[in-house]
Protein backbone atom coordinates (compact mmCIF):
# COMPACT_ATOMS: atom_id res chain seq x y z
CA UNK A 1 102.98 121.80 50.15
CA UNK A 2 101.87 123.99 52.98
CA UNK A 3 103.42 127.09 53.28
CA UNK A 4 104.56 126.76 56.89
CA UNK A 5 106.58 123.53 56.68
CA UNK A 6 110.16 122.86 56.98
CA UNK A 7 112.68 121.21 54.71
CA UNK A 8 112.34 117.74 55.37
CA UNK A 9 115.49 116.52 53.48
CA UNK A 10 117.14 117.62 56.88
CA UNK A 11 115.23 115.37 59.24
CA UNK A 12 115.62 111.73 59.92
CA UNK A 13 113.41 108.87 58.79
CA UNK A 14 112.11 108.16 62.45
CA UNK A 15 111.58 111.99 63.02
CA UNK A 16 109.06 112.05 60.03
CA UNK A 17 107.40 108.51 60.91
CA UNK A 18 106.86 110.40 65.02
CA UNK A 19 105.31 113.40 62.69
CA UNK A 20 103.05 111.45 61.00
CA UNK A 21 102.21 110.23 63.92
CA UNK A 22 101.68 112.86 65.98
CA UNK A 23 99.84 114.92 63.07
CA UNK A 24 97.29 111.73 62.58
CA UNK A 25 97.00 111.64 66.30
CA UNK A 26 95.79 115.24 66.35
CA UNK A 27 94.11 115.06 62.67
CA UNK A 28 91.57 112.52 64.18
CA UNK A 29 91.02 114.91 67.57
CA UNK A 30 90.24 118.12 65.62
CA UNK A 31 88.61 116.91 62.63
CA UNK A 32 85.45 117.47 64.31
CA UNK A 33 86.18 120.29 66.37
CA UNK A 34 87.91 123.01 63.45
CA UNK A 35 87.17 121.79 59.55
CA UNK A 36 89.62 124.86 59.01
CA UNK A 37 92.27 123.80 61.02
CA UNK A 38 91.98 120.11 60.01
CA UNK A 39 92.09 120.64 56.74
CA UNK A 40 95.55 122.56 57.43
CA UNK A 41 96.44 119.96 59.27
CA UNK A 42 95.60 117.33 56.56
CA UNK A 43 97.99 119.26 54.61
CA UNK A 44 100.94 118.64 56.74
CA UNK A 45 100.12 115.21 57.17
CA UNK A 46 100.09 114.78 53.24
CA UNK A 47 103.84 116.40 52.95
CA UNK A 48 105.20 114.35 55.38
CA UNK A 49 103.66 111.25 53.94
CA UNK A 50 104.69 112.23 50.66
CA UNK A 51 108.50 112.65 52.00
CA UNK A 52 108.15 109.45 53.47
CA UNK A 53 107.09 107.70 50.42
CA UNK A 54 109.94 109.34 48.09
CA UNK A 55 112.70 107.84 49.91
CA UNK A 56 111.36 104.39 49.92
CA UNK A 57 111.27 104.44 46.50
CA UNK A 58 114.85 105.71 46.45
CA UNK A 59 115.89 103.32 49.11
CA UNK A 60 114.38 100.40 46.71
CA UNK A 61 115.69 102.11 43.56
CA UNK A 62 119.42 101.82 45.36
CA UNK A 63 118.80 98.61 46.40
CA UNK A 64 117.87 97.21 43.39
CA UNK A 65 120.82 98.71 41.42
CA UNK A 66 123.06 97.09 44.26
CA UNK A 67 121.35 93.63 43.73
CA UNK A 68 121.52 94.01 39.55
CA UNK A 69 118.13 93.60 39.00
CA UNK A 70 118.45 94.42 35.25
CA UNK A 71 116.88 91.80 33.37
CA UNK A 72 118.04 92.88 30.01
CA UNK A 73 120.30 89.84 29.82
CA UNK A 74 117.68 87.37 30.97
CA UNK A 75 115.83 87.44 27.36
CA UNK A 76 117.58 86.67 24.23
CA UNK A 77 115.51 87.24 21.23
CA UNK A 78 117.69 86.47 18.31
């Protein structure tokens, strides 16, 4: 995590998809300018993607509890 960033569980879905892609947007511009500051950069990126990716799963965890996705009773062995 880098050491400047915020706490994301306070920020909307659509405010960290417009970071991600404003911080790719400026990644790919200062890659080859600053390796120092892209690499910080890179960082940032990397959180919010990581955020991102953490509630889909929780979204699709929730979602499949709702539809009872629990196979259990499907198979009958004995």
């Amino acid at each position: 995590m880098h050491p400047l960033q915020i706490d994301m569980s306070t920020l909307t879905d659509s405010v960290i998809e417009e970071r991600i892609r404003e911080l790719t947007k400026k990644y790919s511009t200062i890659m080859r300018v600053s390796p120092s500051a892209s690499g910080q950069l890179l960082m940032l990126l990397e959180d919010y993607r990581f955020e991102q990716q953490s509630r889909q799963m929780k979204q699709q965890e929730a979602m499949s509890q709702q539809l009872g996705d629990d196979y259990d009773g499907l198979i009958n062995v004995g």
